[in-house]
C-alpha atoms as a PDB file:
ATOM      1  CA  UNK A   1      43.563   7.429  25.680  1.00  0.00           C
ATOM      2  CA  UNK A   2      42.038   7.954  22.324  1.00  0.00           C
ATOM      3  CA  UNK A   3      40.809  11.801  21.974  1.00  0.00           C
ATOM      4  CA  UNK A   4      37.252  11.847  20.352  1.00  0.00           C
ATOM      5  CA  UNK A   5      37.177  13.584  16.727  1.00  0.00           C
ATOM      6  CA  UNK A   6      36.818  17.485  17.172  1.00  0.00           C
ATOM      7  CA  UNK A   7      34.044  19.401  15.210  1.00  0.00           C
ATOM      8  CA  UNK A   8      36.785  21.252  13.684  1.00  0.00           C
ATOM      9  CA  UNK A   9      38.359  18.127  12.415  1.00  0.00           C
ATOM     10  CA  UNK A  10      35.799  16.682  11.102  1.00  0.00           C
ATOM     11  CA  UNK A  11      34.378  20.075   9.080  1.00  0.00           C
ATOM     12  CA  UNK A  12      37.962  21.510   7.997  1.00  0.00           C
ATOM     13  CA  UNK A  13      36.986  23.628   4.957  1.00  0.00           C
ATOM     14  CA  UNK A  14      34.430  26.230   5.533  1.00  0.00           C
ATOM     15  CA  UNK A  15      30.840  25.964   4.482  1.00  0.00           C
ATOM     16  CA  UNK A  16      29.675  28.833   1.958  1.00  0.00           C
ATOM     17  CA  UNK A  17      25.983  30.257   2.537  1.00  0.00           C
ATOM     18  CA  UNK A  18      25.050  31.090  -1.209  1.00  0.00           C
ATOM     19  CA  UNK A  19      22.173  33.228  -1.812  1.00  0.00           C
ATOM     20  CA  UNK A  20      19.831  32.573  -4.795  1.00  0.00           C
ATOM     21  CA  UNK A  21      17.734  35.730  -4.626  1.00  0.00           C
ATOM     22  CA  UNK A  22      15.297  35.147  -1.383  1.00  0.00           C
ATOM     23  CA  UNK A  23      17.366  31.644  -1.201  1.00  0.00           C
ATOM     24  CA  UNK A  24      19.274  30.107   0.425  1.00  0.00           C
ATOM     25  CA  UNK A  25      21.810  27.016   0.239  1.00  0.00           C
ATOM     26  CA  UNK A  26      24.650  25.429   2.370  1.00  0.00           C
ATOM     27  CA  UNK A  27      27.790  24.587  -0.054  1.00  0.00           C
ATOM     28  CA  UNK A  28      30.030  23.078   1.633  1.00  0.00           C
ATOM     29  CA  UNK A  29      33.543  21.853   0.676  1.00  0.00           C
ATOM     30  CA  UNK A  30      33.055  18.490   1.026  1.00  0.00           C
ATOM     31  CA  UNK A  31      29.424  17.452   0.249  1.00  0.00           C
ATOM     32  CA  UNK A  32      30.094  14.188  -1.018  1.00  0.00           C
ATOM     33  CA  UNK A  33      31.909  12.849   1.906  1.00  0.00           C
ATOM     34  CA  UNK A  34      28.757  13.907   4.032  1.00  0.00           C
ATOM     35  CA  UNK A  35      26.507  12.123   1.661  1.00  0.00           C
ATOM     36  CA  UNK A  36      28.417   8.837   1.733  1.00  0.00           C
ATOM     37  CA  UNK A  37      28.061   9.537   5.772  1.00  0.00           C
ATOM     38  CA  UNK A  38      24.623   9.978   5.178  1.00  0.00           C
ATOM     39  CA  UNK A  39      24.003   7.276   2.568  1.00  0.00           C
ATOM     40  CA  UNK A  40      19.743   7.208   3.480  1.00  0.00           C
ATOM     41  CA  UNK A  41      19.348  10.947   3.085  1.00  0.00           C
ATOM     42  CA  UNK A  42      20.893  11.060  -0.023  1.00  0.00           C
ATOM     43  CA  UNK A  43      18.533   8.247  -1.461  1.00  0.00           C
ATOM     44  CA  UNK A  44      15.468  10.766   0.018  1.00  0.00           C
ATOM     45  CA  UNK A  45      16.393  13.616  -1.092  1.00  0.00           C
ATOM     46  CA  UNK A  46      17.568  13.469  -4.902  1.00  0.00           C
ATOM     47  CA  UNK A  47      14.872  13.173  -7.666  1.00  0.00           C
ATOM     48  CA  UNK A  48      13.618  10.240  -9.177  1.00  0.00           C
ATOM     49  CA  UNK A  49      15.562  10.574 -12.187  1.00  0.00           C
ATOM     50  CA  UNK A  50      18.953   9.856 -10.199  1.00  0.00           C
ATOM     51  CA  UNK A  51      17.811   7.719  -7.379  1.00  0.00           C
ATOM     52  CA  UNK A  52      16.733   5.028 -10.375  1.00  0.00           C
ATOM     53  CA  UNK A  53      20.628   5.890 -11.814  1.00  0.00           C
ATOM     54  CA  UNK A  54      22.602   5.433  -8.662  1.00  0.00           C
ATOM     55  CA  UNK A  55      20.266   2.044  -7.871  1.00  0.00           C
ATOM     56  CA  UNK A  56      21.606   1.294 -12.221  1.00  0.00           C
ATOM     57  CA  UNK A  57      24.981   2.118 -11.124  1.00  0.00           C
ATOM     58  CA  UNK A  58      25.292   0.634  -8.556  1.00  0.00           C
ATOM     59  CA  UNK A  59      23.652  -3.058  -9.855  1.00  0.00           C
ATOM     60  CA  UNK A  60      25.743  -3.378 -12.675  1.00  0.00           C
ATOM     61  CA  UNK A  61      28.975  -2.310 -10.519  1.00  0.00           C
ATOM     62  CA  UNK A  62      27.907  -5.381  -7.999  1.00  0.00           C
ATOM     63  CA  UNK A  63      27.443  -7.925 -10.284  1.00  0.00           C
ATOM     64  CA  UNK A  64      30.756  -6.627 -12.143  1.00  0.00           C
ATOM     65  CA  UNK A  65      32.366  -7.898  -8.875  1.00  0.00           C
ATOM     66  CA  UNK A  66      30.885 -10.993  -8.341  1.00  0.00           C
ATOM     67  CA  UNK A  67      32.029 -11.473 -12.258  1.00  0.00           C
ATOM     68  CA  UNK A  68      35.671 -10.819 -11.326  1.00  0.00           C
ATOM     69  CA  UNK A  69      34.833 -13.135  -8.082  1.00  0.00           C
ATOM     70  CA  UNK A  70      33.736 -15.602 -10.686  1.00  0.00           C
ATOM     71  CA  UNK A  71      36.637 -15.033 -13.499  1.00  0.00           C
ATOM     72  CA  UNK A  72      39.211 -15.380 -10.278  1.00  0.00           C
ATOM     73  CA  UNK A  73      37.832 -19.584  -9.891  1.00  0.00           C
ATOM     74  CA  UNK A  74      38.819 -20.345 -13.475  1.00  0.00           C
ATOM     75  CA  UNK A  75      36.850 -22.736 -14.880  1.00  0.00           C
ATOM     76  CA  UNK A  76      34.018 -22.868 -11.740  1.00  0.00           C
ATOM     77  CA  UNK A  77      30.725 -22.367 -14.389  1.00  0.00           C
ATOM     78  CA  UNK A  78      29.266 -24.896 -16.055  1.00  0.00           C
ATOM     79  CA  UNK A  79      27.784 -23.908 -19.726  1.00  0.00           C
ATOM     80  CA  UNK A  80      30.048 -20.832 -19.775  1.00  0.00           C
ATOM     81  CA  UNK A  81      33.715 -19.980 -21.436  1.00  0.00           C
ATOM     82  CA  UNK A  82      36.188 -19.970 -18.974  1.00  0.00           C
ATOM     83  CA  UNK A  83      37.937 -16.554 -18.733  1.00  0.00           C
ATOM     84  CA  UNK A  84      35.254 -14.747 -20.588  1.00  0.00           C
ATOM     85  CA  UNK A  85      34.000 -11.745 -18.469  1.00  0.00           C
ATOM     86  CA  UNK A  86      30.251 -11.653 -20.193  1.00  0.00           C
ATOM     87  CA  UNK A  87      29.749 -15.342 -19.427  1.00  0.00           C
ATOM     88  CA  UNK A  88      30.717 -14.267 -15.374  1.00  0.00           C
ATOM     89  CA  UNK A  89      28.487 -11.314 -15.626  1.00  0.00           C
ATOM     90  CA  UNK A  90      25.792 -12.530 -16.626  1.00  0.00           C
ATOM     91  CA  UNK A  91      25.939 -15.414 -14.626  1.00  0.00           C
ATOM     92  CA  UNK A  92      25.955 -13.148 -11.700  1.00  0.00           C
ATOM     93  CA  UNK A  93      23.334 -10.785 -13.013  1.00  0.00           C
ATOM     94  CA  UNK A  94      21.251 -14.242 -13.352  1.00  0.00           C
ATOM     95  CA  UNK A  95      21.918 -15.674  -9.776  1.00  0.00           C
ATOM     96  CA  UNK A  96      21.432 -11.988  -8.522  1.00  0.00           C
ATOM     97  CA  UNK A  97      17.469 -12.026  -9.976  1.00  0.00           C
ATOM     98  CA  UNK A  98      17.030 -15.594  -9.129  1.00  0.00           C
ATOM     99  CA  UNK A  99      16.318 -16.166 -12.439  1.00  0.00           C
ATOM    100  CA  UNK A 100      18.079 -19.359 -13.689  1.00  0.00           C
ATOM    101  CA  UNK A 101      17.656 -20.289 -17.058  1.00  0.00           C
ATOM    102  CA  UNK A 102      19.221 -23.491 -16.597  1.00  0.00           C
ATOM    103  CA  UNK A 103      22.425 -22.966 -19.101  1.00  0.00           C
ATOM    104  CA  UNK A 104      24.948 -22.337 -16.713  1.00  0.00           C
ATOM    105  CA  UNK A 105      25.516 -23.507 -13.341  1.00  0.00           C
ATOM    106  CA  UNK A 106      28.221 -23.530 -10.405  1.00  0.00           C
ATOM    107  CA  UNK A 107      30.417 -27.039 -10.778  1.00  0.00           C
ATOM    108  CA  UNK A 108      32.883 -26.079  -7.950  1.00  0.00           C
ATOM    109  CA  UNK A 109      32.586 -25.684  -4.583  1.00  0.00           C
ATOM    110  CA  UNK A 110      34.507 -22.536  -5.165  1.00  0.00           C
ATOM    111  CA  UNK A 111      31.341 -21.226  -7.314  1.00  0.00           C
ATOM    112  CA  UNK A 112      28.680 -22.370  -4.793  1.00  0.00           C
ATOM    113  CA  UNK A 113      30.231 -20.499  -2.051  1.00  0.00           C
ATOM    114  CA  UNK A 114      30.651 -17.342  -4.213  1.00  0.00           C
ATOM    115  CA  UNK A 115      26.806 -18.050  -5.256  1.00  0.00           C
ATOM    116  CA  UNK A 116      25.666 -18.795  -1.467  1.00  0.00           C
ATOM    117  CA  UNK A 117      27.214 -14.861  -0.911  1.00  0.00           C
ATOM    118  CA  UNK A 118      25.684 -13.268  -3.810  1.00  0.00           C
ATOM    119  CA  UNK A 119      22.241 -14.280  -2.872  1.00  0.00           C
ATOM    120  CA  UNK A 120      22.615 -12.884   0.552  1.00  0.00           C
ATOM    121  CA  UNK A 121      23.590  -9.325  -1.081  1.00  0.00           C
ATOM    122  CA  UNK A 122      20.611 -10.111  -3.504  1.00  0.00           C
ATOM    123  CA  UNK A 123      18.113 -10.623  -0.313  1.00  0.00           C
ATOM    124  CA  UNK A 124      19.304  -7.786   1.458  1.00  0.00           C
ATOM    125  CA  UNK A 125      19.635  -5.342  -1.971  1.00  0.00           C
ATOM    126  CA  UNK A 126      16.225  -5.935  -2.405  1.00  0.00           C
ATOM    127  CA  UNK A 127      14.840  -5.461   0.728  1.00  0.00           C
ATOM    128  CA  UNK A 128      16.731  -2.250   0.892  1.00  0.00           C
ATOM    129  CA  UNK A 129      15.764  -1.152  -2.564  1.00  0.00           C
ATOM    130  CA  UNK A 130      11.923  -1.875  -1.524  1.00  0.00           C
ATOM    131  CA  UNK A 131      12.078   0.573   2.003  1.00  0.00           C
ATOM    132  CA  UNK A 132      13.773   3.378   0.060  1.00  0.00           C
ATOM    133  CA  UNK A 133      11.282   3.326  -2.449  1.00  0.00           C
ATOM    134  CA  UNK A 134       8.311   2.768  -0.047  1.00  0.00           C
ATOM    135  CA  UNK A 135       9.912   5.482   1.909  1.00  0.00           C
ATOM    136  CA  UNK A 136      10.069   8.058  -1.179  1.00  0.00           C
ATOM    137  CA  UNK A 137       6.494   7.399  -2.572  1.00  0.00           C
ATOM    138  CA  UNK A 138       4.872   7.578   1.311  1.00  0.00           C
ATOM    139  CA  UNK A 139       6.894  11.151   2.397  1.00  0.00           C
ATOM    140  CA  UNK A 140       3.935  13.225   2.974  1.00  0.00           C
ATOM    141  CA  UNK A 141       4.043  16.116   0.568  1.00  0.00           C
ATOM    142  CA  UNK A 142       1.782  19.050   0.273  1.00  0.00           C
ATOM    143  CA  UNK A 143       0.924  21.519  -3.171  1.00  0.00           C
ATOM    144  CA  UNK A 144       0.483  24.736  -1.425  1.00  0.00           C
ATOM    145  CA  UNK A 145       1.824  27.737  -3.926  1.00  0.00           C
ATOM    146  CA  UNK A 146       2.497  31.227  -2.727  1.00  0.00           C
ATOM    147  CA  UNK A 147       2.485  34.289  -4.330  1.00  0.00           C
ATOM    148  CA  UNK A 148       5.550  35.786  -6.410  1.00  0.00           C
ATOM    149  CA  UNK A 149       5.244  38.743  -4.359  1.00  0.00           C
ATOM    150  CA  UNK A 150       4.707  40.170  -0.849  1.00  0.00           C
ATOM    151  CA  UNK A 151       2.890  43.370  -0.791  1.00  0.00           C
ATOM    152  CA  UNK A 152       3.323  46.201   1.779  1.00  0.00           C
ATOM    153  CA  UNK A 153       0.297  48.333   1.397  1.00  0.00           C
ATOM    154  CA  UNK A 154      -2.445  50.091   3.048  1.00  0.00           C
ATOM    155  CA  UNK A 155      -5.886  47.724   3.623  1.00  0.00           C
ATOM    156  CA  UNK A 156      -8.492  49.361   5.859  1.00  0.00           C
ATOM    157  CA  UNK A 157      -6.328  52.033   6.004  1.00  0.00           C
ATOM    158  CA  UNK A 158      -3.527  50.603   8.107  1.00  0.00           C
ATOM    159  CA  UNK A 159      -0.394  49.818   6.547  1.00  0.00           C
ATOM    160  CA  UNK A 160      -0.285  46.275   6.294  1.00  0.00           C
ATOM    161  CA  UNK A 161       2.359  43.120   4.678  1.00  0.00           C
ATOM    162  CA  UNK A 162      -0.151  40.693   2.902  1.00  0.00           C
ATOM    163  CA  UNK A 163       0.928  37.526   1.010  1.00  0.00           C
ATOM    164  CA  UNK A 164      -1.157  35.083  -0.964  1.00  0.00           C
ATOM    165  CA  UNK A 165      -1.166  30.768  -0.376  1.00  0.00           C
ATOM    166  CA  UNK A 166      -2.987  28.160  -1.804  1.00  0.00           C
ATOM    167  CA  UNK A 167      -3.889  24.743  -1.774  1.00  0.00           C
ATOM    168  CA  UNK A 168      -3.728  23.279  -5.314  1.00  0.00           C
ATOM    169  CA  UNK A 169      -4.658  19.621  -4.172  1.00  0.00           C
ATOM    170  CA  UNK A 170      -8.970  18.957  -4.321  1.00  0.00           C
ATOM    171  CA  UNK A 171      -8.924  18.454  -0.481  1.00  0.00           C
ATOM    172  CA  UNK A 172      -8.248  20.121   2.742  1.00  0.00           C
ATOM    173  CA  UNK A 173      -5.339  20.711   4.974  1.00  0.00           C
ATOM    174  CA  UNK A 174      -7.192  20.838   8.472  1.00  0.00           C
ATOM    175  CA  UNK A 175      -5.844  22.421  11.289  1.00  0.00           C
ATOM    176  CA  UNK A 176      -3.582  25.002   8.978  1.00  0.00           C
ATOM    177  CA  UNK A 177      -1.067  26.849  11.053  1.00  0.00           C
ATOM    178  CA  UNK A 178       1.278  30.027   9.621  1.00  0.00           C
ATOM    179  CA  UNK A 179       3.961  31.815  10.590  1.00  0.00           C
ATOM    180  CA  UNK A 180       5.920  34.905   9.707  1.00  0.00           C
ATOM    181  CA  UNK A 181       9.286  35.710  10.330  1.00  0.00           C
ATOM    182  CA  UNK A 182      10.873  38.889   9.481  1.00  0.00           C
ATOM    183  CA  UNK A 183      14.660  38.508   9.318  1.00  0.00           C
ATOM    184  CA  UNK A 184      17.459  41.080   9.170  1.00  0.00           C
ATOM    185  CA  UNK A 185      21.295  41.884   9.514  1.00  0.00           C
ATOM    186  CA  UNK A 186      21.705  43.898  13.255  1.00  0.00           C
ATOM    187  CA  UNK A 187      24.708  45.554  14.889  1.00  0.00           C
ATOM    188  CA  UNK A 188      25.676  44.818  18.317  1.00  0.00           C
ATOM    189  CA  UNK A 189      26.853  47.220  20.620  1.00  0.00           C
ATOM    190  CA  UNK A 190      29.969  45.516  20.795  1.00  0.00           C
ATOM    191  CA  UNK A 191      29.973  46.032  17.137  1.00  0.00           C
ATOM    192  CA  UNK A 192      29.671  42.232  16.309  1.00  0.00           C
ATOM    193  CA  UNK A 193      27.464  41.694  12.622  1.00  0.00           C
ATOM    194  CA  UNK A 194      24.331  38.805  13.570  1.00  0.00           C
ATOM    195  CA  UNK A 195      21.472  37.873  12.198  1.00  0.00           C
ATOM    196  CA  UNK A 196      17.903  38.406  13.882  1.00  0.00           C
ATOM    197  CA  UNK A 197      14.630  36.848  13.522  1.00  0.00           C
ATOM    198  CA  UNK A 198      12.043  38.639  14.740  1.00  0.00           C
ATOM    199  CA  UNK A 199       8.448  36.488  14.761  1.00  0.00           C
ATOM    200  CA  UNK A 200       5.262  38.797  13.193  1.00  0.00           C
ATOM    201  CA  UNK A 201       1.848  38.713  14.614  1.00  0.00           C
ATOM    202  CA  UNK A 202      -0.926  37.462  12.171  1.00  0.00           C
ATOM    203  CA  UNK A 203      -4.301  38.633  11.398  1.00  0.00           C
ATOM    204  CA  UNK A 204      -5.543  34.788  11.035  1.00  0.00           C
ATOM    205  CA  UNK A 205      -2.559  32.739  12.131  1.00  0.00           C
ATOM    206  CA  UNK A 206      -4.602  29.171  12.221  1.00  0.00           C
ATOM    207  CA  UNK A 207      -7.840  27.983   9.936  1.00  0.00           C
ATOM    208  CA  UNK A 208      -9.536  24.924  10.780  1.00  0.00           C
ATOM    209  CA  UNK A 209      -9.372  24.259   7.067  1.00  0.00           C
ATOM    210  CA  UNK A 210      -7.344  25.342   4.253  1.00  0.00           C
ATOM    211  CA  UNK A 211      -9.006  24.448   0.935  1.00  0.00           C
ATOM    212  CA  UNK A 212      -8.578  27.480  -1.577  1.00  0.00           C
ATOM    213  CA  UNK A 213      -6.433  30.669  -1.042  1.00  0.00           C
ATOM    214  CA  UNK A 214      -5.410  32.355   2.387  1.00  0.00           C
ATOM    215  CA  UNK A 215      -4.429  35.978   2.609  1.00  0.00           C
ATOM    216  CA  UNK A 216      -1.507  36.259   5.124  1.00  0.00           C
ATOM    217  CA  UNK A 217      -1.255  39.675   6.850  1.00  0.00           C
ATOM    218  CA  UNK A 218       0.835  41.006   9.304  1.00  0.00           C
ATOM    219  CA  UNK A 219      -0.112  44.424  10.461  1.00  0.00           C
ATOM    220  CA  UNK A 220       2.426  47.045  10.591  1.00  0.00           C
ATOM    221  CA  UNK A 221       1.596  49.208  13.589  1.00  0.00           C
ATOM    222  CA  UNK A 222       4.752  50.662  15.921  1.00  0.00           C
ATOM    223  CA  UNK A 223       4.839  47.811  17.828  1.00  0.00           C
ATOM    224  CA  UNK A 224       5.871  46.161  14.580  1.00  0.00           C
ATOM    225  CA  UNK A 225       9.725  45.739  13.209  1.00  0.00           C
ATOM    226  CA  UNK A 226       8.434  46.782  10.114  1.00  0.00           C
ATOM    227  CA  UNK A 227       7.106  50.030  10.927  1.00  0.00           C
ATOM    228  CA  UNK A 228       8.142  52.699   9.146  1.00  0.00           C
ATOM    229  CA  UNK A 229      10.605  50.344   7.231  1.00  0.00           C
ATOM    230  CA  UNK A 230      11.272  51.481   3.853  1.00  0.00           C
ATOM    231  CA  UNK A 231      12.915  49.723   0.312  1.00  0.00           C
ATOM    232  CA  UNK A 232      16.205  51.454   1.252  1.00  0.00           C
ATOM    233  CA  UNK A 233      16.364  50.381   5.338  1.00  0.00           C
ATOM    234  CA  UNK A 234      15.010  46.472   3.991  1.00  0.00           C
ATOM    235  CA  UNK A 235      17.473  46.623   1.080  1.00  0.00           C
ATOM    236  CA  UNK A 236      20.515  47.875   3.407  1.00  0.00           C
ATOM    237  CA  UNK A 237      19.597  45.282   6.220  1.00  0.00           C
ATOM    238  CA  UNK A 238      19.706  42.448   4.048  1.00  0.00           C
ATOM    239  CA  UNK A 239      16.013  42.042   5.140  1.00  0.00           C
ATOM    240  CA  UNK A 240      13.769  38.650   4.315  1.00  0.00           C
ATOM    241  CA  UNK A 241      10.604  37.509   5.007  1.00  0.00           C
ATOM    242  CA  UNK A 242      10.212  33.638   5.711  1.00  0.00           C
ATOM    243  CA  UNK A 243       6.352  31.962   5.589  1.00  0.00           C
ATOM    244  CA  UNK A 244       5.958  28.601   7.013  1.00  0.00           C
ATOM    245  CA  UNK A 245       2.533  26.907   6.824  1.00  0.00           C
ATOM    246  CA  UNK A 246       1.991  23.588   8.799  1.00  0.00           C
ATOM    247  CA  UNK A 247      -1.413  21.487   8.823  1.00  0.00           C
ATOM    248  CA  UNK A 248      -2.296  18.081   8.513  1.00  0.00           C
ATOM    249  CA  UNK A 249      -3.734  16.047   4.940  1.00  0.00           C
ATOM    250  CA  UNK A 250      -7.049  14.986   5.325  1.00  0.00           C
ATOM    251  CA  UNK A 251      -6.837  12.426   2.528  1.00  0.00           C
ATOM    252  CA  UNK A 252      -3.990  10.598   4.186  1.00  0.00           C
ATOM    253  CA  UNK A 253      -3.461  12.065   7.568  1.00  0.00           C
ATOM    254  CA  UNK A 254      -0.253  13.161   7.167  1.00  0.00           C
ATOM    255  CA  UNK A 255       1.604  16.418   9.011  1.00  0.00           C
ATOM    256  CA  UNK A 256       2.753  18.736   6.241  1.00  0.00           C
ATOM    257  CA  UNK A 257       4.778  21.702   6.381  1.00  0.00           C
ATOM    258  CA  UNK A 258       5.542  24.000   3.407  1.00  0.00           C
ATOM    259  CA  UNK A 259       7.595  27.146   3.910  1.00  0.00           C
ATOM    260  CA  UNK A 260       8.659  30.826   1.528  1.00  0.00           C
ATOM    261  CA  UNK A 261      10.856  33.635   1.532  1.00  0.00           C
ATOM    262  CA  UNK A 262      10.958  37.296   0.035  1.00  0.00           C
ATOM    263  CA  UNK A 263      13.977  39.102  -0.412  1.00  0.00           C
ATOM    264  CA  UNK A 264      13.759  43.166  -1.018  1.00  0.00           C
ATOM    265  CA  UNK A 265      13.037  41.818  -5.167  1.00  0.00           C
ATOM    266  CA  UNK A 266       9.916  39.977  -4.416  1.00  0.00           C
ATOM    267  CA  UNK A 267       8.316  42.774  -2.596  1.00  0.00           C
ATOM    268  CA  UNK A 268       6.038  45.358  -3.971  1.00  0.00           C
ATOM    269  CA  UNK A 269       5.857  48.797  -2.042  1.00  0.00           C
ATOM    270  CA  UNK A 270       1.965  50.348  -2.213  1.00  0.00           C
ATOM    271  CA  UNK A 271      -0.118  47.658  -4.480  1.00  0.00           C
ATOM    272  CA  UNK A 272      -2.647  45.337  -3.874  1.00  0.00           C
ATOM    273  CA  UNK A 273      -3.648  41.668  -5.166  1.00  0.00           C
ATOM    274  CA  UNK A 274      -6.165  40.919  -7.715  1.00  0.00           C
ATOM    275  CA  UNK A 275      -9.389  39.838  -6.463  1.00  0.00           C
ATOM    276  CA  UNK A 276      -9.254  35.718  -7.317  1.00  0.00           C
ATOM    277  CA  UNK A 277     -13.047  34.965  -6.484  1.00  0.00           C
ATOM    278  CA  UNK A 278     -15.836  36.761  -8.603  1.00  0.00           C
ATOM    279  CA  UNK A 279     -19.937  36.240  -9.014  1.00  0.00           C
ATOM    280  CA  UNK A 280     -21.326  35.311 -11.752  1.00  0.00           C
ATOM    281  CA  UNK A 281     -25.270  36.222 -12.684  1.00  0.00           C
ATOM    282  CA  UNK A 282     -27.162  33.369 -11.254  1.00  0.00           C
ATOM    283  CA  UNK A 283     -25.015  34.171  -7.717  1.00  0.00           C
ATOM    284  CA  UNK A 284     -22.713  31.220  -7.941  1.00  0.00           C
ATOM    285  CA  UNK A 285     -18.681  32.093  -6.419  1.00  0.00           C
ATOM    286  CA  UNK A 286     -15.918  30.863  -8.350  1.00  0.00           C
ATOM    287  CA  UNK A 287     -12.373  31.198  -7.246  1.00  0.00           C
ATOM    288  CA  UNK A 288     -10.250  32.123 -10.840  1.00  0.00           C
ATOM    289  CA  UNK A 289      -6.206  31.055 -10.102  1.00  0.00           C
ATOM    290  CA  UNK A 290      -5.474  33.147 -13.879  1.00  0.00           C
ATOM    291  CA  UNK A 291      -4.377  35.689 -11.701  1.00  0.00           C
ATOM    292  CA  UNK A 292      -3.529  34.339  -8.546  1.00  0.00           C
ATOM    293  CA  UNK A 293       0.042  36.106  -8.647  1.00  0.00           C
ATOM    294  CA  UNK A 294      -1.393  39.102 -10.387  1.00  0.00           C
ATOM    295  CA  UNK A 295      -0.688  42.823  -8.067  1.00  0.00           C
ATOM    296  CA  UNK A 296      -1.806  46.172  -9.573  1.00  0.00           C
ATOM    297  CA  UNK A 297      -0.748  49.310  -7.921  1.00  0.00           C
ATOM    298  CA  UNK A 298      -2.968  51.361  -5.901  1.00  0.00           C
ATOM    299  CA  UNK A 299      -6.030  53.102  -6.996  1.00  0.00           C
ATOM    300  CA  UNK A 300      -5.050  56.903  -6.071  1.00  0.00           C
ATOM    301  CA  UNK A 301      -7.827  58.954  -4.865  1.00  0.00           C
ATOM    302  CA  UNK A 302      -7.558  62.862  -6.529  1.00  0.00           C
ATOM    303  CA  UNK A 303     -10.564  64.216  -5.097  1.00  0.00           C
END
């Protein structure tokens, strides 16, 4: 009896975790194998730019094959020199479109067959084609920016950790969840290195509608991880933050989720955003997204 394929087998090199400040990726050894095992995700997940070049690539290398499918019946193609590979290709590139111009034709029965199979791979290429582009343009997608930095500071006196989101599409994302994770590098007592997540309570975890900006603050109080965490105890833990926002597009109904990290560079110690939304004379509030990332340290009191 057949054993089934062990994990180990299967994933023999090691997979590197590479860190791109608060980053992340997974490089693994062989990533191309496990995108030609994963042929649809690939398609998804590369940018239009090379989805359009894999779909070129991959056109011309079909109808090259048909060509040599062609070339390989002799003289099976009426209005076209036998043995010349340009007459085959574009014979093929012709039957492929359905386009027939009329000037050269199958004359064997060799030819028709080879025809009858290329338009099957034409019907089946486009239809394929047609749900991995419908599939790219309807992936719901969602322009929420954060800010560059997370700020541990006091507000109200308390020491809090505020960061700054906001919607940059014209509508709202109802029903707007967020959640904060505060990750670190832990000892055992067995001595055994391991990653923890700890989940931080929110000030306003959920707002039935997230149109502008939303302040995102996690109070430190000693019930907190954070508390009385400083640059040196975050830096030496290999410490993160991770933001994950989840609501649903009004304008086309989709679910959305968007998510951020800080690493011990992206956070400021003791400063405090710049206010975004201002008067003017008349009463009217604008919201101003100059300084949306903006911090300033702060204001000391000497009295």
């Amino acid at each position: 009896m057949k054993s089934p394929i062990s994990f180990s087998r299967r994933h023999q090199r090691p997979v590197r975790i590479a860190r791109h400040g608060a980053k992340f990726s997974i490089e693994s050894g062989n990533t191309w194998q496990q995108y030609w095992r994963d042929p649809y995700h690939l398609m998804l997940s590369v940018s239009w730019g090379t989805f359009f070049l894999l779909i070129a690539i991959g056109y011309l290398c079909l109808n090259g094959v048909f060509a040599t499918f062609y070339l390989a019946g002799g003289d099976c193609i009426a209005g076209a020199r036998t043995g010349n590979f340009e007459d085959s290709f574009f014979f093929s590139v012709q039957t492929f479109s359905s386009i027939g111009y009329g000037v050269m034709s199958p004359k064997t029965s060799y030819a028709n067959i080879i025809v009858t199979i290329e338009s099957i791979m034409s019907l089946l290429s486009i239809a394929i084609i047609t749900g991995l582009g419908f599939s790219r343009f309807s992936r719901p997608s969602a322009r929420v920016i954060f800010s560059h930095h997370a700020l541990i500071t006091t507000y109200n006196g308390i020491p809090t950790l505020i960061l700054r989101a906001a919607n940059e599409r014209s509508n709202h994302i109802v029903e707007a969840q967020a959640q904060l994770y505060f990750t670190r590098d832990e000892m055992t007592i067995e001595g055994s290195r391991m990653r923890r997540f700890y989940s931080l309570g929110l000030s306003r975890a959920h707002t039935p509608s997230f149109a502008l900006s939303w302040n995102i603050m996690h109070t430190i109080d000693p019930a907190s991880p954070l508390y009385k965490m400083t640059a040196e105890k975050f830096r030496s833990a290999n410490g993160q933050f991770i933001i994950s926002i989840a609501g649903i597009d009004e304008t086309v109904n989709y679910n959305i989720h968007v998510r951020n990290s800080y690493d011990i560079n992206d956070i400021l110690w003791d400063h405090q955003f710049i206010d975004i939304i201002y008067t003017d004379q008349v009463g009217d509030r604008y919201i101003d997204y100059t300084h949306f990332h903006s911090t300033r340290p702060n204001l000391i009191d000497t009295n």
